[in-house]
C-alpha atoms as a PDB file:
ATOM      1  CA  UNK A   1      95.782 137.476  88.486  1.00  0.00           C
ATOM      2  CA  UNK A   2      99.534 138.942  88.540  1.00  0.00           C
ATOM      3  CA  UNK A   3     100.868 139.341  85.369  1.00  0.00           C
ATOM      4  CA  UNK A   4     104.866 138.356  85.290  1.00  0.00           C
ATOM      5  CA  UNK A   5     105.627 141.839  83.548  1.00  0.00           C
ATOM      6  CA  UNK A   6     104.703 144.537  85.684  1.00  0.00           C
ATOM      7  CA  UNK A   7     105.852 148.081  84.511  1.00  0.00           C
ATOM      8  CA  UNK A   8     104.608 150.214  86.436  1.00  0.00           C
ATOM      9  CA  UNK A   9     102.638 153.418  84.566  1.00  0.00           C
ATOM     10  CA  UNK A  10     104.067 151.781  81.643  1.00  0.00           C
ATOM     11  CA  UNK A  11     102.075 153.970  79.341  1.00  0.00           C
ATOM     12  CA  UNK A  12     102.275 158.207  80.244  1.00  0.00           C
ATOM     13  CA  UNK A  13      99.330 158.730  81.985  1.00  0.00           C
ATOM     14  CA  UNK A  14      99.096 162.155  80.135  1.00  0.00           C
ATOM     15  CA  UNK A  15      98.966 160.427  76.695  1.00  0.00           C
ATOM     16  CA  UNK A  16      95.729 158.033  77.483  1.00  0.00           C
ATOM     17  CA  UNK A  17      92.843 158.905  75.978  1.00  0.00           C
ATOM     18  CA  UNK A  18      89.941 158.332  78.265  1.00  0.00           C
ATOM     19  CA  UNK A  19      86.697 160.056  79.268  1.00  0.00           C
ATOM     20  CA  UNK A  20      86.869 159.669  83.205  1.00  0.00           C
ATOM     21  CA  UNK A  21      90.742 161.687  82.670  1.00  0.00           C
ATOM     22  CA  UNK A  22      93.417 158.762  83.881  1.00  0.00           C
ATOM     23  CA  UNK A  23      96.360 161.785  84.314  1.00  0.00           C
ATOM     24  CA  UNK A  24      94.099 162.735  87.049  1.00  0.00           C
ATOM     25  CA  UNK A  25      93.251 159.983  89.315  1.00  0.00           C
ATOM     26  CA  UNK A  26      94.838 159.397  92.584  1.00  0.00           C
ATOM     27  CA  UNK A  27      98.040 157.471  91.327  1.00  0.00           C
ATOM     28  CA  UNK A  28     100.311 156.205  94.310  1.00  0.00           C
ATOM     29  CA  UNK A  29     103.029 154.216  94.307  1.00  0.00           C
ATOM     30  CA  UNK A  30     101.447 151.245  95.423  1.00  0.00           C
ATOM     31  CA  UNK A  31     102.415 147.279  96.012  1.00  0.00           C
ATOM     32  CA  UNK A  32     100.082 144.239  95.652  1.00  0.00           C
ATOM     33  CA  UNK A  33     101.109 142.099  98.951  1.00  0.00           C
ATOM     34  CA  UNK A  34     100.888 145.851 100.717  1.00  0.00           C
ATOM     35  CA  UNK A  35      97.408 146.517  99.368  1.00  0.00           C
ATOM     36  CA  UNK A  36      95.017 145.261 102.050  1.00  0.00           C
ATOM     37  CA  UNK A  37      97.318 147.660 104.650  1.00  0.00           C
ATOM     38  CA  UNK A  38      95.842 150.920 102.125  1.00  0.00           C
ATOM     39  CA  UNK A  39      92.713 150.039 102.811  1.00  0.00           C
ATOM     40  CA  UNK A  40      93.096 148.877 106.752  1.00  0.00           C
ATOM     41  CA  UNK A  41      92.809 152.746 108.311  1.00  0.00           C
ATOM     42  CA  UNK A  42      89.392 152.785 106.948  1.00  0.00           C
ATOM     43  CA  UNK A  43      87.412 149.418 108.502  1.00  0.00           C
ATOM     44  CA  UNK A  44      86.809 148.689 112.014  1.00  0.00           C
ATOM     45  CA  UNK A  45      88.698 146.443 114.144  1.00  0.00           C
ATOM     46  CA  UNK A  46      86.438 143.529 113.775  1.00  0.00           C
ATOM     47  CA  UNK A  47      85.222 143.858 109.769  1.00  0.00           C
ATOM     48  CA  UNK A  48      82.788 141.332 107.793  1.00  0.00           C
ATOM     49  CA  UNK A  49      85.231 140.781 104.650  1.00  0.00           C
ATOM     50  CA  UNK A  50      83.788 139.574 101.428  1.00  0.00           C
ATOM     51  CA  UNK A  51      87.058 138.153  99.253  1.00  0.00           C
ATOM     52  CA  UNK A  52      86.274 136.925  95.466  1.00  0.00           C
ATOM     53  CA  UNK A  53      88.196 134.810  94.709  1.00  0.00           C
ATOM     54  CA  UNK A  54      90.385 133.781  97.040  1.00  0.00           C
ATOM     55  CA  UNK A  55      92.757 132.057  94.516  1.00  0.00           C
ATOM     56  CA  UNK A  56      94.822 129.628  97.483  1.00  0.00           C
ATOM     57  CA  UNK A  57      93.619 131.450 100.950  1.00  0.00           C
ATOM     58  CA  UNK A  58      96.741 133.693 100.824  1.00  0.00           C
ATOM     59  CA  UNK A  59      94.886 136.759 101.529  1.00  0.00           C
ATOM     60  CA  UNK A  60      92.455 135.063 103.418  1.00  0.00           C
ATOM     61  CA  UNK A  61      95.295 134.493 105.970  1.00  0.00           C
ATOM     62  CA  UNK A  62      96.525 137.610 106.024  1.00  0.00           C
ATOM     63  CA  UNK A  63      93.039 139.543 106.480  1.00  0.00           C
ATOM     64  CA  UNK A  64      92.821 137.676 109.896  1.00  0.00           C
ATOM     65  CA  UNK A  65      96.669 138.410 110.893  1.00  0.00           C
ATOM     66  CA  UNK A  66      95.171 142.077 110.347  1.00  0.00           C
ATOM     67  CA  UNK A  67      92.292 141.714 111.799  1.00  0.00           C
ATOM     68  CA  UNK A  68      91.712 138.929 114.442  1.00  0.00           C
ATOM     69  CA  UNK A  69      88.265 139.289 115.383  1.00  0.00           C
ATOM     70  CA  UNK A  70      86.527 139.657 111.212  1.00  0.00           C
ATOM     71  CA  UNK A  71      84.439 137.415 109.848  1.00  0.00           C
ATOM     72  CA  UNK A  72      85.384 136.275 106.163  1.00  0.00           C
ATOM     73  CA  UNK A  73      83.398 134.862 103.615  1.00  0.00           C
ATOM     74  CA  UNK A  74      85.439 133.883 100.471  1.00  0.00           C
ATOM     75  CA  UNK A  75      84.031 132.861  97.095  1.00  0.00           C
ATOM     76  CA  UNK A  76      86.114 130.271  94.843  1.00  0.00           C
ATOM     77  CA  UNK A  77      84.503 128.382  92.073  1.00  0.00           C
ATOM     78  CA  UNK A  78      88.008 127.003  90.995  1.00  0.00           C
ATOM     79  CA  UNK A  79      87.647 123.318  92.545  1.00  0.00           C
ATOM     80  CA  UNK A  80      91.690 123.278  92.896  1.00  0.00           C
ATOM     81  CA  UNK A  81      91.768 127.255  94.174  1.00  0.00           C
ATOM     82  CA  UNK A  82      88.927 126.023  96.549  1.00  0.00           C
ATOM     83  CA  UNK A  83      90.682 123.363  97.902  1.00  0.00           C
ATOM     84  CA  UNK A  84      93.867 125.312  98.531  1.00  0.00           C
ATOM     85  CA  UNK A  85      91.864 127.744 100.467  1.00  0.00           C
ATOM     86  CA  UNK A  86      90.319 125.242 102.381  1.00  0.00           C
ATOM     87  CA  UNK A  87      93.680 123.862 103.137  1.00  0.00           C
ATOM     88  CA  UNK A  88      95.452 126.966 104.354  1.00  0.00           C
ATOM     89  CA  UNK A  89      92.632 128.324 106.178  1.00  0.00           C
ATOM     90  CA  UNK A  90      92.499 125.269 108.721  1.00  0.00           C
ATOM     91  CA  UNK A  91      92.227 126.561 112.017  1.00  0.00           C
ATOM     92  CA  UNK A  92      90.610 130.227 111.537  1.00  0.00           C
ATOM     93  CA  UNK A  93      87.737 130.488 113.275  1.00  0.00           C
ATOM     94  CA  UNK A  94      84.875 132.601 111.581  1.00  0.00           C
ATOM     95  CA  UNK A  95      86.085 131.927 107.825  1.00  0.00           C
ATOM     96  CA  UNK A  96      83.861 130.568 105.280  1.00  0.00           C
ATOM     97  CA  UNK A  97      84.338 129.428 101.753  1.00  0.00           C
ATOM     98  CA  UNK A  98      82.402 128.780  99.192  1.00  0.00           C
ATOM     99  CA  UNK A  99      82.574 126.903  95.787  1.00  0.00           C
ATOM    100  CA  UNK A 100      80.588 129.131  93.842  1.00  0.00           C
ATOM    101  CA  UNK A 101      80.640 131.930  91.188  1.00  0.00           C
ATOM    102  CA  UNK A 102      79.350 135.579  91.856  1.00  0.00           C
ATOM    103  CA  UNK A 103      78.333 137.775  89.379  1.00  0.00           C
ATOM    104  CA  UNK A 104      74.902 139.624  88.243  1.00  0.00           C
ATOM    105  CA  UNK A 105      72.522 136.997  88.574  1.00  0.00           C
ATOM    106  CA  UNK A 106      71.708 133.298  89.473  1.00  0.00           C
ATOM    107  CA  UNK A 107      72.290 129.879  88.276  1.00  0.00           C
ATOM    108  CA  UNK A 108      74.993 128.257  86.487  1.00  0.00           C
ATOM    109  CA  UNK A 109      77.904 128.699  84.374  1.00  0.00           C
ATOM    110  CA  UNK A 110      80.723 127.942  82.338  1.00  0.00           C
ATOM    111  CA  UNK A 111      83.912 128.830  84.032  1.00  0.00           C
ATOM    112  CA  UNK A 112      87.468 128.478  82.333  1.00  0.00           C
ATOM    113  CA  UNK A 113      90.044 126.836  84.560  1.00  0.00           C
ATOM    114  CA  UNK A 114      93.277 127.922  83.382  1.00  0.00           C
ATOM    115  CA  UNK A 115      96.195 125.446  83.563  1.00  0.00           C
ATOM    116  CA  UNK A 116      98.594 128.124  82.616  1.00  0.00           C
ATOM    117  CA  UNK A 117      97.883 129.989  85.561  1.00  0.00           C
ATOM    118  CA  UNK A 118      95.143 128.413  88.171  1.00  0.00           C
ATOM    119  CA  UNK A 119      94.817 132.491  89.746  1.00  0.00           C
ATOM    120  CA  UNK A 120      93.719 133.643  86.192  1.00  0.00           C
ATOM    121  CA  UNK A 121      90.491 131.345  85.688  1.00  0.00           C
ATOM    122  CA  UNK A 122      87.887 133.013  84.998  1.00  0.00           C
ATOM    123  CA  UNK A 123      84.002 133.240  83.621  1.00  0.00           C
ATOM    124  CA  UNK A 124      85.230 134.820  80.298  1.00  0.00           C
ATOM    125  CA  UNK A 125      86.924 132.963  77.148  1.00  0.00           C
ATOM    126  CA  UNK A 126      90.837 133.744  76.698  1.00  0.00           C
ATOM    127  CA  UNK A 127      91.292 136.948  74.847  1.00  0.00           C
ATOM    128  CA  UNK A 128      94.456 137.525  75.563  1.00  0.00           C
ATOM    129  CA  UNK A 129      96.495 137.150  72.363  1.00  0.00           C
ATOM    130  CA  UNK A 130      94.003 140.166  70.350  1.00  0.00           C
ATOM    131  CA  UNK A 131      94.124 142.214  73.702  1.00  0.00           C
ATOM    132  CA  UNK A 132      98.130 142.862  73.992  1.00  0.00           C
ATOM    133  CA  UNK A 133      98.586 142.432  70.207  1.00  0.00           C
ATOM    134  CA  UNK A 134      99.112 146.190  70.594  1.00  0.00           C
ATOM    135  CA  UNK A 135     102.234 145.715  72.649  1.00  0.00           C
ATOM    136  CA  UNK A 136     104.715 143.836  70.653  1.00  0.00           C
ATOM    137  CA  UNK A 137     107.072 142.858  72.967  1.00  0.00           C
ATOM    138  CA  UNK A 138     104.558 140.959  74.782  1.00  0.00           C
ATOM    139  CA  UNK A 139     102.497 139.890  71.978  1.00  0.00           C
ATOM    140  CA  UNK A 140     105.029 138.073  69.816  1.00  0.00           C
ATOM    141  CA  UNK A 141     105.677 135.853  72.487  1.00  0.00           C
ATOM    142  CA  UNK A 142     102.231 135.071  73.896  1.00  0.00           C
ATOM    143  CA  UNK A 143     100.655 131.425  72.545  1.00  0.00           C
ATOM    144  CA  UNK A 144      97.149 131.642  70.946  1.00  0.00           C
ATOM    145  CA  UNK A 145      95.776 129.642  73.557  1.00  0.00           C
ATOM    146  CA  UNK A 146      97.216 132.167  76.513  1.00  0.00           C
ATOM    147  CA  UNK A 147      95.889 130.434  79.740  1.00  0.00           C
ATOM    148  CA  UNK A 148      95.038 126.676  78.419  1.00  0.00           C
ATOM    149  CA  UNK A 149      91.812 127.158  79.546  1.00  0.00           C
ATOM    150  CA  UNK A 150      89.248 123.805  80.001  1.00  0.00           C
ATOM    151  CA  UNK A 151      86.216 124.566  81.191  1.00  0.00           C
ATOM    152  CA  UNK A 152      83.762 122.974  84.192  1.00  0.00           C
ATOM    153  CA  UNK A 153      80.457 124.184  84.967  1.00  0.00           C
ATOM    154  CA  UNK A 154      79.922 125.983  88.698  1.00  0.00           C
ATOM    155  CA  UNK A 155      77.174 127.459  89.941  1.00  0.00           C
ATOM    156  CA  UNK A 156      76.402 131.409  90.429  1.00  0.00           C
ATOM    157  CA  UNK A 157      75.268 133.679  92.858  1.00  0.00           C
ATOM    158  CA  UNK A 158      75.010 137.196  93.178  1.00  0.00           C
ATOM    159  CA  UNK A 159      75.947 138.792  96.764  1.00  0.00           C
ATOM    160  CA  UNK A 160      72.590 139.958  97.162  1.00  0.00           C
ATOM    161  CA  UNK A 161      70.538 136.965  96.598  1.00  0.00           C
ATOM    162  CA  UNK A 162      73.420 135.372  98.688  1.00  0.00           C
ATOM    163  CA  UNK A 163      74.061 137.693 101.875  1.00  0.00           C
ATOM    164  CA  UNK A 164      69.926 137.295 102.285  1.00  0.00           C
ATOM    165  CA  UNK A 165      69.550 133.699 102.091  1.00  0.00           C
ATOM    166  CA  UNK A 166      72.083 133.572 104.901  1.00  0.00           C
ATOM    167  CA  UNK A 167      70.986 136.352 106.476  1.00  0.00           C
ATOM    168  CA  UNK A 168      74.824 137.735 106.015  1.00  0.00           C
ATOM    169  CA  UNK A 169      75.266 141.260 108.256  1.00  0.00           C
ATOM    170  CA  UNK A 170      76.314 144.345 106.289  1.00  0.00           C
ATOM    171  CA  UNK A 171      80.070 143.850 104.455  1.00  0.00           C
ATOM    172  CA  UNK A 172      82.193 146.203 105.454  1.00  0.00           C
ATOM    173  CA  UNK A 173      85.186 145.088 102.987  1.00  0.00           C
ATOM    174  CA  UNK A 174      84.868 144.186  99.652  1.00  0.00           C
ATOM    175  CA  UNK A 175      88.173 142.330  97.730  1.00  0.00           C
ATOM    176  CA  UNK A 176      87.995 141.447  93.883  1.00  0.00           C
ATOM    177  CA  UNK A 177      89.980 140.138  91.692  1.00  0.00           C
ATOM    178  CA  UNK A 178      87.582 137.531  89.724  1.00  0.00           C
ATOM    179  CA  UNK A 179      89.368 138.090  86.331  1.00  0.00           C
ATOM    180  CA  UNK A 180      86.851 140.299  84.659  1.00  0.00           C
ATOM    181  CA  UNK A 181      84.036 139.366  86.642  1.00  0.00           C
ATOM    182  CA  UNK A 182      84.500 142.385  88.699  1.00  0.00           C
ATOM    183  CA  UNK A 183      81.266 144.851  87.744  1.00  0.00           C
ATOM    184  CA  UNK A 184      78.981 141.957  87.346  1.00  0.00           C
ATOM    185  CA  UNK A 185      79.759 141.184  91.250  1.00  0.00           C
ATOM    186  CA  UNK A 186      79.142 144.721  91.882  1.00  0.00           C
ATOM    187  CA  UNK A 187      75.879 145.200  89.680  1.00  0.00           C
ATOM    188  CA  UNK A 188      74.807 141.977  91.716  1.00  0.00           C
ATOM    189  CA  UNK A 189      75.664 143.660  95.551  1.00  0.00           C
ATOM    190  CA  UNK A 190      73.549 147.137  94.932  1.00  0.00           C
ATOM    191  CA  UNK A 191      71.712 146.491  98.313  1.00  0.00           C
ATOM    192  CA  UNK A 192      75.256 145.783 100.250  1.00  0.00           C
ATOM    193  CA  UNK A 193      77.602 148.409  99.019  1.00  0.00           C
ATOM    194  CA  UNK A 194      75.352 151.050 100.717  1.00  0.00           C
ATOM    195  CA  UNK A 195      77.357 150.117 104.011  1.00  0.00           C
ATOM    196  CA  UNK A 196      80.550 148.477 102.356  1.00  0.00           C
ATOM    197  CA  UNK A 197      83.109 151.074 103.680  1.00  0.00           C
ATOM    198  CA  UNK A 198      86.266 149.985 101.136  1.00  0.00           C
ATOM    199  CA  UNK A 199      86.513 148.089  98.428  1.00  0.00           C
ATOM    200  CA  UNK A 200      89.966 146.352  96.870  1.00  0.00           C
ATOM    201  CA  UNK A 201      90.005 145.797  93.557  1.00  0.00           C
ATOM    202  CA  UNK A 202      91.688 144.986  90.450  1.00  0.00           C
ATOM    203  CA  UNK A 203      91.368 146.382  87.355  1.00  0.00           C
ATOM    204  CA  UNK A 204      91.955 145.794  83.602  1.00  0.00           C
ATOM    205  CA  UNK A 205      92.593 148.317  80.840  1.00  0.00           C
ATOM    206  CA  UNK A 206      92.621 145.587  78.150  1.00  0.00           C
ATOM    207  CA  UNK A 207      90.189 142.236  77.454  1.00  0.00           C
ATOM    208  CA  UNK A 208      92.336 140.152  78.344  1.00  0.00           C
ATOM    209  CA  UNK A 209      89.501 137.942  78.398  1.00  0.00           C
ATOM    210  CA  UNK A 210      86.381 138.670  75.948  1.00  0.00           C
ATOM    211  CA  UNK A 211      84.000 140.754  77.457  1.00  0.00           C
ATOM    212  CA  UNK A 212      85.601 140.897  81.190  1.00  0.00           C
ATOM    213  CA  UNK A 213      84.727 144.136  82.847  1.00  0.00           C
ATOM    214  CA  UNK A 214      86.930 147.278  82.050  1.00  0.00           C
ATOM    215  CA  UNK A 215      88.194 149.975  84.462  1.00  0.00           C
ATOM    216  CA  UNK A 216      86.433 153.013  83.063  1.00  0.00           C
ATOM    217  CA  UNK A 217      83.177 151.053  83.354  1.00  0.00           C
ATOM    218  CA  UNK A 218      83.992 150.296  86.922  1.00  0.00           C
ATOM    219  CA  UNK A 219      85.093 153.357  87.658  1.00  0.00           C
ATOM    220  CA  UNK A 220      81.903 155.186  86.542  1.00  0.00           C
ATOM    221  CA  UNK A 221      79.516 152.782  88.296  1.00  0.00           C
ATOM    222  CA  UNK A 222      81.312 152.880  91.852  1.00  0.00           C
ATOM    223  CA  UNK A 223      81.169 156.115  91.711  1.00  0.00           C
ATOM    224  CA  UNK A 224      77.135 156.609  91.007  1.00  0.00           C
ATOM    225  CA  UNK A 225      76.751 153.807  94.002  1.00  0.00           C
ATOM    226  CA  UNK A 226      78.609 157.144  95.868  1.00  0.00           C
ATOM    227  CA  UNK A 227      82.105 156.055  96.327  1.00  0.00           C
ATOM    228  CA  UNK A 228      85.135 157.731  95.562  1.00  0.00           C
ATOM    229  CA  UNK A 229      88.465 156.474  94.100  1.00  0.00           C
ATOM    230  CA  UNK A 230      91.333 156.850  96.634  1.00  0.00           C
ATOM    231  CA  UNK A 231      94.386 155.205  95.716  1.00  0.00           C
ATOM    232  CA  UNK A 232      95.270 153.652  91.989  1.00  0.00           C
ATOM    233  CA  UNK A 233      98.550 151.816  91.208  1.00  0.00           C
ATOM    234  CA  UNK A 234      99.930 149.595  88.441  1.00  0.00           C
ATOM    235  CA  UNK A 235     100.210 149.249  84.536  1.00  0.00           C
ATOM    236  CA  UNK A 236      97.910 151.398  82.549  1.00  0.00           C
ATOM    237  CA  UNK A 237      98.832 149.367  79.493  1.00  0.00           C
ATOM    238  CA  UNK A 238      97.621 145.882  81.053  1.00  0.00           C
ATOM    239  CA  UNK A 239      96.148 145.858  84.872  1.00  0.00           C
ATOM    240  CA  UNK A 240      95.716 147.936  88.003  1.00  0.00           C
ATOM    241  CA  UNK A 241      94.827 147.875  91.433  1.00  0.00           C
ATOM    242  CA  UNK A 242      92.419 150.360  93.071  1.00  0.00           C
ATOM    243  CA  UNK A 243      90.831 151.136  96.422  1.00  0.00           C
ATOM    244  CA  UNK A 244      87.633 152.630  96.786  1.00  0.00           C
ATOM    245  CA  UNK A 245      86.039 154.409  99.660  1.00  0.00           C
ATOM    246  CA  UNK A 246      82.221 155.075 100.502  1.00  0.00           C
ATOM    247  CA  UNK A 247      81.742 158.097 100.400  1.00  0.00           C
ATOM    248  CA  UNK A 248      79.062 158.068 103.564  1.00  0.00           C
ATOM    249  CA  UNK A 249      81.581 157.080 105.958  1.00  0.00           C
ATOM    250  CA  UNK A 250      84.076 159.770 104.874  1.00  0.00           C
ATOM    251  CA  UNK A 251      83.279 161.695 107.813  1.00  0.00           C
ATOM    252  CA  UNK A 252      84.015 159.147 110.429  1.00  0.00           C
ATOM    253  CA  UNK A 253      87.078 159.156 112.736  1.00  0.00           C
ATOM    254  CA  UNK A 254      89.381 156.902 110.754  1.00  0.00           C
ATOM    255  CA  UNK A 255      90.821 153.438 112.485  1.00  0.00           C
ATOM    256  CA  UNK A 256      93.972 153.026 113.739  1.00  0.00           C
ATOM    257  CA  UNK A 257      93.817 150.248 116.153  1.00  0.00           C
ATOM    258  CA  UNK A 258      95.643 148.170 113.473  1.00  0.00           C
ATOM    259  CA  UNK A 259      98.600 148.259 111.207  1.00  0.00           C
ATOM    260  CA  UNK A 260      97.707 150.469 107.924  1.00  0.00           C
ATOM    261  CA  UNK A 261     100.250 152.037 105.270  1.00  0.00           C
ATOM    262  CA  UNK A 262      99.405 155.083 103.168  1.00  0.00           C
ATOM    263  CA  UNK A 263     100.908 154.858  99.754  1.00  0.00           C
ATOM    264  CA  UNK A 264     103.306 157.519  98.146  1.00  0.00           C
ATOM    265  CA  UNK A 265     101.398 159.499  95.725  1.00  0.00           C
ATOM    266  CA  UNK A 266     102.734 160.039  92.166  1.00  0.00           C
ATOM    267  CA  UNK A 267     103.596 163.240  90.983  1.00  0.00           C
ATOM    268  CA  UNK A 268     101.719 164.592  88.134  1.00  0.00           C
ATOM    269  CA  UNK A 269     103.460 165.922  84.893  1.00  0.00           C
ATOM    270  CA  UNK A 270     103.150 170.129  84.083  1.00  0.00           C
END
């Protein structure tokens, strides 16, 4: 999801009060549409890609402008999102998408399709009126029914119980942004992100919808599955983006057969 307000490091980093320390985490200037070239210089030229979800095949597309030879598997439980994808992906060869949930474990679900904004549906109930309630300037304008959510029932998967039924190869490239759904994917991919080499993803610093994953929580598991947190960028008050790198590969010539972009770091405070 992009929110339509985007200040960036709206809140001083060196006034949050969190245990992980967010003054001290790699904080770049950093763009959305630029983020899959921060993570490019790290994958081979012909990566497996795992994209959840893959909203209307936007990024889809542009992973295989990036890389021509990867192999894509997208996940979409949003029958209209799904569709889209299916739409704009006509003609890419090694691209498959599927019309199911991930998260931690298997079977079925409610999901909330949100008419307000179709990227922003989600597993979780709408929170977002008691999440930025805290920020007045949003809050006195935001509806109590934020994202007109109706829900559908789709089925769920985790990426483990997944990638061996199919008998997927190792991922190399991980993108998330499943609207708080985020550390249940990962808690449900422990066997895979031993040889995922980056992983994009978004992260929240409120609940925007009840119970959706938070970024210290994220943080702190990605980091026991041994990866480290290389780039951060965004709103500390609402959302960020984040790229993490495994730490096994760190040692390994880095690629730059394709187009990549390192982003500006910010300067910390005294």
């Amino acid at each position: 999801m992009r929110l339509v307000l985007f200040l960036l490091l709206s809140a001083p980093i060196d006034q949050l009060t969190a245990k992980i320390g967010l003054r001290n985490l790699p904080w770049v200037h950093g763009f959305h549409e630029k983020n899959i070239y921060y993570a490019a210089r790290f994958l081979p030229s012909d990566p497996v890609i795992l994209e959840a979800g893959t909203f209307d095949g936007t990024d889809t597309k542009k992973f295989k402008e990036i890389w021509g030879n990867a192999t894509i598997y997208g996940f979409e439980p949003n029958p209209l999102s799904h569709s889209k994808t299916l739409e704009n992906i006509q003609g890419l060869k090694n691209v498959h998408i599927f019309p199911v949930a991930l998260s931690n474990y298997v079977g079925s679900s409610i999901f909330y399709v949100s008419n307000a904004n179709n990227g922003a549906s989600s597993l979780y109930k709408d929170n977002f009126r008691k999440a930025v309630k805290s920020i007045p300037r949003i809050f006195n304008n935001i509806p109590e029914n934020h994202y007109k959510d109706y829900p559908i029932t789709v089925q769920v998967t985790t990426i483990d119980t997944w990638g061996k039924e199919n008998q997927i190869p190792p991922i190399d490239y991980i993108w998330l942004d499943a609207e708080g759904a985020e550390l249940s994917i990962l808690k449900g991919a422990t066997d895979y992100l031993k040889n995922v080499r980056a992983i994009s993803i978004e992260v929240n610093f409120k609940e925007f919808r009840v119970e959706m994953a938070q970024f210290e929580d994220i943080y702190e598991f990605l980091i026991e599955q041994g990866f480290e947190l290389k780039y951060i960028w965004g709103n500390t008050d609402m959302q960020s983006d984040a790229i993490f790198i495994n730490q096994r590969f760190q040692s390994e010539e880095l690629n730059t057969s394709v187009s990549y972009l390192i982003p500006e770091p910010i300067k910390r405070r005294r």
